[in-house]
PDB file of N, CA and C in Angstrom:
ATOM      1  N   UNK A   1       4.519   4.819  -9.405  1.00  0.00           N
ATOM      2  CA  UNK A   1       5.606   5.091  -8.493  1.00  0.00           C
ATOM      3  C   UNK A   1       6.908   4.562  -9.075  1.00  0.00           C
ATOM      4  N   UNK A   2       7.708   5.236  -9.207  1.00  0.00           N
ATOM      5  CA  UNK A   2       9.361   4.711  -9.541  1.00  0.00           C
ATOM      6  C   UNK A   2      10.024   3.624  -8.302  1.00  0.00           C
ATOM      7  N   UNK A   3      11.078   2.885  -8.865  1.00  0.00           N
ATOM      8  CA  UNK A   3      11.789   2.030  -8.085  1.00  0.00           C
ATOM      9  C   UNK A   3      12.479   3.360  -6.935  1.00  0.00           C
ATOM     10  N   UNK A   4      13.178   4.490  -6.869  1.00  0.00           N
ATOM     11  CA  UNK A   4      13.627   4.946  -6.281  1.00  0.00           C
ATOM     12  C   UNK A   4      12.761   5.496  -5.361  1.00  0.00           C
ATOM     13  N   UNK A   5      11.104   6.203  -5.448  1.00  0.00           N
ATOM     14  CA  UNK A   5      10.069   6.499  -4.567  1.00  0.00           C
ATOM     15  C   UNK A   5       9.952   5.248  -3.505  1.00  0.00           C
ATOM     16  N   UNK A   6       9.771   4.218  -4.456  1.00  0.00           N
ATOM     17  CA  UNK A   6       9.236   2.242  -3.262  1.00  0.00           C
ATOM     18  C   UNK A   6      10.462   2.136  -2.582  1.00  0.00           C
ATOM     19  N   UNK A   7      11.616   2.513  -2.879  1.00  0.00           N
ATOM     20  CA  UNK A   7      13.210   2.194  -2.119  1.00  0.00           C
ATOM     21  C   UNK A   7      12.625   3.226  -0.465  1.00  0.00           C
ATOM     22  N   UNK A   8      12.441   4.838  -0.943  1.00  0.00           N
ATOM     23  CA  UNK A   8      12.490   5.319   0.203  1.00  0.00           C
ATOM     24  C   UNK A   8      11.517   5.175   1.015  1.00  0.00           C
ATOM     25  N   UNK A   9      10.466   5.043   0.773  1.00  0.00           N
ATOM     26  CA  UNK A   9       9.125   4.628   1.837  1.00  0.00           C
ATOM     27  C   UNK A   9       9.738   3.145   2.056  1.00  0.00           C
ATOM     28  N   UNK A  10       9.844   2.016   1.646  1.00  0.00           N
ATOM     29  CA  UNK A  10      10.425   0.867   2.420  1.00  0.00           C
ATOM     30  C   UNK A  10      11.253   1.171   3.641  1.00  0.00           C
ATOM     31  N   UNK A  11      12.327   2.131   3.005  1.00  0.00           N
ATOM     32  CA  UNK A  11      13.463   2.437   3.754  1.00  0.00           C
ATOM     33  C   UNK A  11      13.030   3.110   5.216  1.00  0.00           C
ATOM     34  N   UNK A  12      11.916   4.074   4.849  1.00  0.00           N
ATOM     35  CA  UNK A  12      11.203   5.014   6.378  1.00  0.00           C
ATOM     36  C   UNK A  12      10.392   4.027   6.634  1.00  0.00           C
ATOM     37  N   UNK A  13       9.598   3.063   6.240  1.00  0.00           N
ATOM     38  CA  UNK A  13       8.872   2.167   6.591  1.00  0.00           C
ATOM     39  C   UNK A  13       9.643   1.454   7.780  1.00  0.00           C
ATOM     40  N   UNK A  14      10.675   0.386   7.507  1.00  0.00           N
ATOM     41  CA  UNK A  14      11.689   0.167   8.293  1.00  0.00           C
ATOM     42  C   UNK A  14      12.521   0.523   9.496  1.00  0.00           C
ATOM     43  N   UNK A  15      12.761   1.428   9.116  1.00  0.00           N
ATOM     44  CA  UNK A  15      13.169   2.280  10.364  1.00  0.00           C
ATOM     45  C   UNK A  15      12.663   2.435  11.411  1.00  0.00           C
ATOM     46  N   UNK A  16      11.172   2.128  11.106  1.00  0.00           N
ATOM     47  CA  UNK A  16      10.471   2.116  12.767  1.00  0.00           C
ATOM     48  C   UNK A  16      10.313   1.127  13.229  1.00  0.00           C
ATOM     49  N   UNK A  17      10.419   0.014  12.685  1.00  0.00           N
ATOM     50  CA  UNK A  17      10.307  -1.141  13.186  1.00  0.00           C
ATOM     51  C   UNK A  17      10.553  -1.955  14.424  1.00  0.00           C
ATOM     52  N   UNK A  18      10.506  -1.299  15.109  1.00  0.00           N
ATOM     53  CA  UNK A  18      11.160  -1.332  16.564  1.00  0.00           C
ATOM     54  C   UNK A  18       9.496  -0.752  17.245  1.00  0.00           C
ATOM     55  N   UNK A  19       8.882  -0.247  16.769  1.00  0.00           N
ATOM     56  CA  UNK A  19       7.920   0.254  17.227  1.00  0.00           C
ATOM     57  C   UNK A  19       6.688  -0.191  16.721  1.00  0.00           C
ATOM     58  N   UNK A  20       5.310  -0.387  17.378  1.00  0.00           N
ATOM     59  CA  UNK A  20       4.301  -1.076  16.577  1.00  0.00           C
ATOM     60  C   UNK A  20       3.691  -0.176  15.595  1.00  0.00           C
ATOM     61  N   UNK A  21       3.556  -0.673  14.140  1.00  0.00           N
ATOM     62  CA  UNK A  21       3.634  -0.354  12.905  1.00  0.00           C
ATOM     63  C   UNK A  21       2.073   0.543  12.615  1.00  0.00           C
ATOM     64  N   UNK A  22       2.113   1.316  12.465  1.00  0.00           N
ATOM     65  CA  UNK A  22       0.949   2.311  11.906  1.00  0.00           C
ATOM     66  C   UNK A  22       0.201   1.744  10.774  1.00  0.00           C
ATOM     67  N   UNK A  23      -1.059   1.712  10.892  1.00  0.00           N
ATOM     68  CA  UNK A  23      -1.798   1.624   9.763  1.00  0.00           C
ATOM     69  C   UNK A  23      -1.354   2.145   8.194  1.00  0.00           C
ATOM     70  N   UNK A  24      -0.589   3.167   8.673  1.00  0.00           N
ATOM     71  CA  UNK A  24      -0.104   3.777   6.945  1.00  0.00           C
ATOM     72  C   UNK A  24       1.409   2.987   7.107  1.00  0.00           C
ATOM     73  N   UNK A  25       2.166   2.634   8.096  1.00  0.00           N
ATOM     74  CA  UNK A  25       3.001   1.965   7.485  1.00  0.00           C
ATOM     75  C   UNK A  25       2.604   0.376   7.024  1.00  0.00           C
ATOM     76  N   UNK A  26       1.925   0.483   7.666  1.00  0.00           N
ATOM     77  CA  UNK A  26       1.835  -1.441   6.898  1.00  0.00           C
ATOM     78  C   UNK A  26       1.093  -1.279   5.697  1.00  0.00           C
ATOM     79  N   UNK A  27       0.312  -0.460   5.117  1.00  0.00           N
ATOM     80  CA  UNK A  27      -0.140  -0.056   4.048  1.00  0.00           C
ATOM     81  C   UNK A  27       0.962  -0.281   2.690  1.00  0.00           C
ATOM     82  N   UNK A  28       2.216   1.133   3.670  1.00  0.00           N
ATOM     83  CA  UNK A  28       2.912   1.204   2.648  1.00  0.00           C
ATOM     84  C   UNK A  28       4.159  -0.166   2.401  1.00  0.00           C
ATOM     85  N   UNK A  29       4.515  -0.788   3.202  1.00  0.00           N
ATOM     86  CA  UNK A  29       5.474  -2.182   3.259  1.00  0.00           C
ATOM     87  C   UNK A  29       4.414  -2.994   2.546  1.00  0.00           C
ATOM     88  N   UNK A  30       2.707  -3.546   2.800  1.00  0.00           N
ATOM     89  CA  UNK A  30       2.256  -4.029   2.079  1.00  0.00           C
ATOM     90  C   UNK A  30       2.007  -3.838   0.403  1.00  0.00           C
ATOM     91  N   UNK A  31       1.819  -2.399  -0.332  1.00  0.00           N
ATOM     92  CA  UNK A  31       1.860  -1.919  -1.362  1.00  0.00           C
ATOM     93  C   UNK A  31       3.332  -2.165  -2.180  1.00  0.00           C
ATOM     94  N   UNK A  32       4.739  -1.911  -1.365  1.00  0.00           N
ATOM     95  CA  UNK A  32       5.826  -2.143  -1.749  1.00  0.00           C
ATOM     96  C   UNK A  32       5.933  -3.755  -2.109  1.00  0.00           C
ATOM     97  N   UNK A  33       5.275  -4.318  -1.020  1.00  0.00           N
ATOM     98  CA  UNK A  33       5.592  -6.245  -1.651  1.00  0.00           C
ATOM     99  C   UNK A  33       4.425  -6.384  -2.645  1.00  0.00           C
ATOM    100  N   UNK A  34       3.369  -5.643  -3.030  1.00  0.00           N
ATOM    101  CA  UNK A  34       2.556  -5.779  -4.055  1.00  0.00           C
ATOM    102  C   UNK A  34       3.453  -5.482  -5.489  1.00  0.00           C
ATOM    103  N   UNK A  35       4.078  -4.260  -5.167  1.00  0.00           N
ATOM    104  CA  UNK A  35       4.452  -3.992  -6.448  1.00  0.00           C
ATOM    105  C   UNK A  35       5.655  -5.103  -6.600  1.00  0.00           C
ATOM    106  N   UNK A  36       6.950  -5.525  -5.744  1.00  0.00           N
ATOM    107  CA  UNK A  36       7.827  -5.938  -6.153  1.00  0.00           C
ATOM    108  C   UNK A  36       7.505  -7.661  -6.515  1.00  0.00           C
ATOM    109  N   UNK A  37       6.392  -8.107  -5.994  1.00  0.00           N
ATOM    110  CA  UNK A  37       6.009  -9.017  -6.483  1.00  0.00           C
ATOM    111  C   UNK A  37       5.195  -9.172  -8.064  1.00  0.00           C
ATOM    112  N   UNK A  38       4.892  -8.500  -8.876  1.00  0.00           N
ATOM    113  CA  UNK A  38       4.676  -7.898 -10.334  1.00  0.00           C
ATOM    114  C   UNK A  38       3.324  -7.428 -10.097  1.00  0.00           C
ATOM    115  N   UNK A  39       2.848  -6.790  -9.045  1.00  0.00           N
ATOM    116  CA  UNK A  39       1.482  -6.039  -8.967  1.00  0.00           C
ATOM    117  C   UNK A  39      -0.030  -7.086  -9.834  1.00  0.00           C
ATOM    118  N   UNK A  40      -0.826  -6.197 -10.474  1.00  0.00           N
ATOM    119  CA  UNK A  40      -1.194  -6.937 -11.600  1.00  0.00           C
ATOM    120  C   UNK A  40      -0.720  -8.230 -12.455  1.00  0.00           C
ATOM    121  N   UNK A  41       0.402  -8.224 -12.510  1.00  0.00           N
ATOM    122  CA  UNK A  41       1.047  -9.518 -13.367  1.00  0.00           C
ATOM    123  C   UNK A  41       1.467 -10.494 -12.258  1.00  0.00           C
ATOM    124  N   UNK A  42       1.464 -10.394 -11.426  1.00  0.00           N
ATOM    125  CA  UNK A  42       2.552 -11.070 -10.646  1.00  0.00           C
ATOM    126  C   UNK A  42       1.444 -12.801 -10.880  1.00  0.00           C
ATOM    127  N   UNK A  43       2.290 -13.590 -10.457  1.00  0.00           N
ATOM    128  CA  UNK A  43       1.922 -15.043 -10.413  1.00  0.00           C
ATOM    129  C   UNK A  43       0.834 -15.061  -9.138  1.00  0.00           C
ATOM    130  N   UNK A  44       1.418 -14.680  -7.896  1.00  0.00           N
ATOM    131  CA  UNK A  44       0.635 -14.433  -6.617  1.00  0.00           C
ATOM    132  C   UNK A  44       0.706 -13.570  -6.176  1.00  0.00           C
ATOM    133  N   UNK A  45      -0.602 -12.846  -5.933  1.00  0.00           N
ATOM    134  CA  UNK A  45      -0.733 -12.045  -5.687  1.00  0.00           C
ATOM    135  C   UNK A  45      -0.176 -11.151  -4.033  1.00  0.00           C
ATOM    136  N   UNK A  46       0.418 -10.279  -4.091  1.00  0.00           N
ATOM    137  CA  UNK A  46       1.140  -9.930  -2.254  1.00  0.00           C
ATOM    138  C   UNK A  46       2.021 -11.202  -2.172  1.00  0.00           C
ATOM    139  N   UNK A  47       2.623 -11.823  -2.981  1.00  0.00           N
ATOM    140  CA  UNK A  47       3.669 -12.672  -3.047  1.00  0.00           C
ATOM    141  C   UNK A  47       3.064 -14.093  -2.059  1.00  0.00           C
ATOM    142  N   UNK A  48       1.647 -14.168  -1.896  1.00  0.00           N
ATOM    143  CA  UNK A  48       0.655 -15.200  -1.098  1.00  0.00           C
ATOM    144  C   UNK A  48       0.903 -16.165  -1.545  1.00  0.00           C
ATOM    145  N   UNK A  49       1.418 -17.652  -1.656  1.00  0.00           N
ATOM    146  CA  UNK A  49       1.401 -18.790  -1.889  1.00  0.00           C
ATOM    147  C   UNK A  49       1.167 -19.804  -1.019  1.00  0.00           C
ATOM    148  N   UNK A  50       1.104 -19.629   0.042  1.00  0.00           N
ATOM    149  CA  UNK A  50       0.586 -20.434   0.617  1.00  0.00           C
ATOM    150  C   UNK A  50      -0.656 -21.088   1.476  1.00  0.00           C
ATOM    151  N   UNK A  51      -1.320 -19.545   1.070  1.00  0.00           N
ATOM    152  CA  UNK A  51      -2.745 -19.726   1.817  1.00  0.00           C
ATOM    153  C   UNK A  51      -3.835 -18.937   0.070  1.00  0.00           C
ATOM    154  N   UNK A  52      -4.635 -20.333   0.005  1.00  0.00           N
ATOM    155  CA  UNK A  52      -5.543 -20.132  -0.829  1.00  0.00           C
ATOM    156  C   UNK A  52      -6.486 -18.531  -0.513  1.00  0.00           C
ATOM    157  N   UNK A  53      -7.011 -17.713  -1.371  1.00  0.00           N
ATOM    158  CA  UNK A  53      -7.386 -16.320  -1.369  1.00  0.00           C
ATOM    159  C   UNK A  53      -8.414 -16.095  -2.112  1.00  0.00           C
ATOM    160  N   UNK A  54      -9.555 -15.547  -2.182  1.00  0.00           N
ATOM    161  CA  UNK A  54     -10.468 -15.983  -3.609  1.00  0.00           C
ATOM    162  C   UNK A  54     -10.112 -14.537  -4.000  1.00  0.00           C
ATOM    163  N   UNK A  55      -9.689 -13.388  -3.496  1.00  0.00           N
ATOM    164  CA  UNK A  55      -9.751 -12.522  -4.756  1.00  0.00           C
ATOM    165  C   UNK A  55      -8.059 -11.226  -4.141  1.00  0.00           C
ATOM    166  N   UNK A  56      -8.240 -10.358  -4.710  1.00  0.00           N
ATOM    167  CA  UNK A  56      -6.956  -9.189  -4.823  1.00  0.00           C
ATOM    168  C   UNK A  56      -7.521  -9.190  -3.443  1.00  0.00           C
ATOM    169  N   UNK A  57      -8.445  -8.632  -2.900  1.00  0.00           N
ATOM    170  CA  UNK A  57      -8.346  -7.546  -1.613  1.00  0.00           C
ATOM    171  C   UNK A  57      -7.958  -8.651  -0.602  1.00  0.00           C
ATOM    172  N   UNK A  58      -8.778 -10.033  -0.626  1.00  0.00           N
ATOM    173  CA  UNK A  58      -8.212 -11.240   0.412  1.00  0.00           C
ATOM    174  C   UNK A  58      -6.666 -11.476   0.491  1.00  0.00           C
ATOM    175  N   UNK A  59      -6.270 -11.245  -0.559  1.00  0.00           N
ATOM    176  CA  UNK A  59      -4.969 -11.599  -0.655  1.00  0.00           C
ATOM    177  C   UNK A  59      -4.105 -10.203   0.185  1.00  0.00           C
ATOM    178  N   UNK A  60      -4.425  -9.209  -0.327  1.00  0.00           N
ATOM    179  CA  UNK A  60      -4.053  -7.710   0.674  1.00  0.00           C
ATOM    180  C   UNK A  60      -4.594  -7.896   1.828  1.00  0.00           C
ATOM    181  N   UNK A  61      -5.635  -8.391   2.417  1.00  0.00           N
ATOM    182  CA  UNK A  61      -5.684  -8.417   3.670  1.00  0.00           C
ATOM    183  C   UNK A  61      -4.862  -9.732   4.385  1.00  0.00           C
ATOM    184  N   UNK A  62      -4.636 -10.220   3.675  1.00  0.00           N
ATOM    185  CA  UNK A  62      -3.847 -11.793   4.177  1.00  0.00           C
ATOM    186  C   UNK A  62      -2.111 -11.441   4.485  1.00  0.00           C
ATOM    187  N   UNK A  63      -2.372 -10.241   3.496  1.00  0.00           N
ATOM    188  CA  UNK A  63      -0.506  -9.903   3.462  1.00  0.00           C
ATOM    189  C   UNK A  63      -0.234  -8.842   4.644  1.00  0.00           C
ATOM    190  N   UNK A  64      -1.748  -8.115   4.630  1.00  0.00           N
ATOM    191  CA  UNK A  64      -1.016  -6.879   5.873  1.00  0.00           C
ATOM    192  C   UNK A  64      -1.106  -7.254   7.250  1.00  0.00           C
ATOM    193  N   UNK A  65      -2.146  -8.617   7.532  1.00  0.00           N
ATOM    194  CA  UNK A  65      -2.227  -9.387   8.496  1.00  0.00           C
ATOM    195  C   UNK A  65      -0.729 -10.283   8.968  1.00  0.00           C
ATOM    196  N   UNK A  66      -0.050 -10.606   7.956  1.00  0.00           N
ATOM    197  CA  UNK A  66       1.336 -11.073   7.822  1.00  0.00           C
ATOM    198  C   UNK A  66       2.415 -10.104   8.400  1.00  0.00           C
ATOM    199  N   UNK A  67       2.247  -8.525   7.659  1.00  0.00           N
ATOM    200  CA  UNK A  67       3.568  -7.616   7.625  1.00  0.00           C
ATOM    201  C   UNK A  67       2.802  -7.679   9.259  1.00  0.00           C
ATOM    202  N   UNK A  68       1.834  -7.292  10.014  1.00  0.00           N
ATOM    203  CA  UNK A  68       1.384  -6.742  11.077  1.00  0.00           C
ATOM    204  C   UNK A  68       2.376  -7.756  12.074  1.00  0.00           C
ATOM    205  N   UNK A  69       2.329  -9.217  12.420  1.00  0.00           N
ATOM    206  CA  UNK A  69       2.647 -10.062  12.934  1.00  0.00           C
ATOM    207  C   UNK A  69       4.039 -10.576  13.175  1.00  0.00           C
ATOM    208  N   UNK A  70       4.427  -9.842  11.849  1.00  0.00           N
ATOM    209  CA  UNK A  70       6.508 -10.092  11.610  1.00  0.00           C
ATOM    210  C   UNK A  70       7.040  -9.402  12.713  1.00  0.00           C
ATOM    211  N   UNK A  71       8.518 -10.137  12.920  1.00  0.00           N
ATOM    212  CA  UNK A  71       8.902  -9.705  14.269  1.00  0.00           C
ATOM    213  C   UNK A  71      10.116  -8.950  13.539  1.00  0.00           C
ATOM    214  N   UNK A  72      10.320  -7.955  14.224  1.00  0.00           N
ATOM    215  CA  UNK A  72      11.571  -7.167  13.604  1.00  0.00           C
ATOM    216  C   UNK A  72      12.469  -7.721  12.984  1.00  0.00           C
ATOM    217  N   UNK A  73      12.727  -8.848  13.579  1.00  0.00           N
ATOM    218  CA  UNK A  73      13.871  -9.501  12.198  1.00  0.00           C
ATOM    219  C   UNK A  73      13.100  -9.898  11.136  1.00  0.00           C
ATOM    220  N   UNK A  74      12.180 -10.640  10.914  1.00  0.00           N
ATOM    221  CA  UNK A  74      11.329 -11.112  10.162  1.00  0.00           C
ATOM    222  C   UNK A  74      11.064  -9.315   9.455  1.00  0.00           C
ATOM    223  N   UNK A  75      10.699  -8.066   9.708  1.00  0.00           N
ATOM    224  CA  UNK A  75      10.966  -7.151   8.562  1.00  0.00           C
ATOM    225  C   UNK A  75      11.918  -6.928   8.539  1.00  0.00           C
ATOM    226  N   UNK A  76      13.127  -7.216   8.615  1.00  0.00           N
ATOM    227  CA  UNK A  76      14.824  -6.988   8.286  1.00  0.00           C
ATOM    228  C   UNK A  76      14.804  -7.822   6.653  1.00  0.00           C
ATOM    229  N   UNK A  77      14.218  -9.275   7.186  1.00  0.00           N
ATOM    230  CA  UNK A  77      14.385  -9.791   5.415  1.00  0.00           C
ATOM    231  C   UNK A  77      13.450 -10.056   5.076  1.00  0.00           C
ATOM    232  N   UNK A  78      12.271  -9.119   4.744  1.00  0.00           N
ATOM    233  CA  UNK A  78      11.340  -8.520   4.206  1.00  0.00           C
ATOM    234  C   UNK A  78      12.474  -7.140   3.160  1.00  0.00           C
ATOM    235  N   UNK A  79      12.800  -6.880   3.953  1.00  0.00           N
ATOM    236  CA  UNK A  79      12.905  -5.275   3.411  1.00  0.00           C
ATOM    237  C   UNK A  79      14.413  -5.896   2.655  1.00  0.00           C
ATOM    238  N   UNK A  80      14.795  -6.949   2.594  1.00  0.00           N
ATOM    239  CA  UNK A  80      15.995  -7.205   1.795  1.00  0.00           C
ATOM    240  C   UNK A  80      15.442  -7.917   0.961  1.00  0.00           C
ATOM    241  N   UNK A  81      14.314  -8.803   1.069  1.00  0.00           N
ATOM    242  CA  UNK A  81      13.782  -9.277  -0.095  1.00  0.00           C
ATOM    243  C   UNK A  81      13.116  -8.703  -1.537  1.00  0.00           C
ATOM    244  N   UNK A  82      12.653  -7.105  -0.883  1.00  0.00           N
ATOM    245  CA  UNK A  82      12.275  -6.168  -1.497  1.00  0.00           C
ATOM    246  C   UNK A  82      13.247  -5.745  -1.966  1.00  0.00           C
ATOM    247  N   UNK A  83      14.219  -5.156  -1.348  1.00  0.00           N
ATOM    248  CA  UNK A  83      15.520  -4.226  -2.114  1.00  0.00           C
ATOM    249  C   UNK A  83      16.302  -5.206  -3.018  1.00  0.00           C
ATOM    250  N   UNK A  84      16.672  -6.511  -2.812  1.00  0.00           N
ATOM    251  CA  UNK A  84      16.913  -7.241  -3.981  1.00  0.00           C
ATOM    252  C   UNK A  84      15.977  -7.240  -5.197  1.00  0.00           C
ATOM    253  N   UNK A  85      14.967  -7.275  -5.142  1.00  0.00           N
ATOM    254  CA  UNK A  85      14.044  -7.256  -6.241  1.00  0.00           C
ATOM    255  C   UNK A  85      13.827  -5.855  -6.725  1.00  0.00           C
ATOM    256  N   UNK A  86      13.975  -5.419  -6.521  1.00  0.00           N
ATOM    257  CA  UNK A  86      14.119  -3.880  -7.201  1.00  0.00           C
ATOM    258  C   UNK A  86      15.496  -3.097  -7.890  1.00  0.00           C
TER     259      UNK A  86
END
């Protein structure tokens, strides 16, 4: 996926946020902080540091359990933490 594809699904991701978040959107806000955190390379994985994880999928389920729980402001700087990093 290109930086400009992860910009616009963040961007429609967002936008609903006012509304409780669909399985494919938290998918896709979770996949976007996978990649902008270095995917494969990254140091932690889903940008997780603070809760020990034993593998990739714990760590994806730890993160979409996170995006699920954020309160609309809380994805306001989500989605700026992302667009800075990209």
């Amino acid at each position: 996926m290109t930086k400009a594809t992860i910009l616009a699904l963040c961007i429609l991701a967002f936008s609903v946020h006012a509304q409780i978040l669909s399985s494919n959107q938290v998918e896709t806000i979770t996949r976007a902080i996978y990649i902008s955190e270095g995917g494969t390379n990254a140091q932690w994985l889903y940008g997780i540091r603070s809760v020990k994880y034993k593998d990739a999928a714990d760590a994806k389920r730890i993160c979409e359990n996170s995006v699920r729980k954020t309160t609309p402001d809380g994805l306001q700087v989500v989605e700026r933490m992302i667009l800075f990093r990209l």
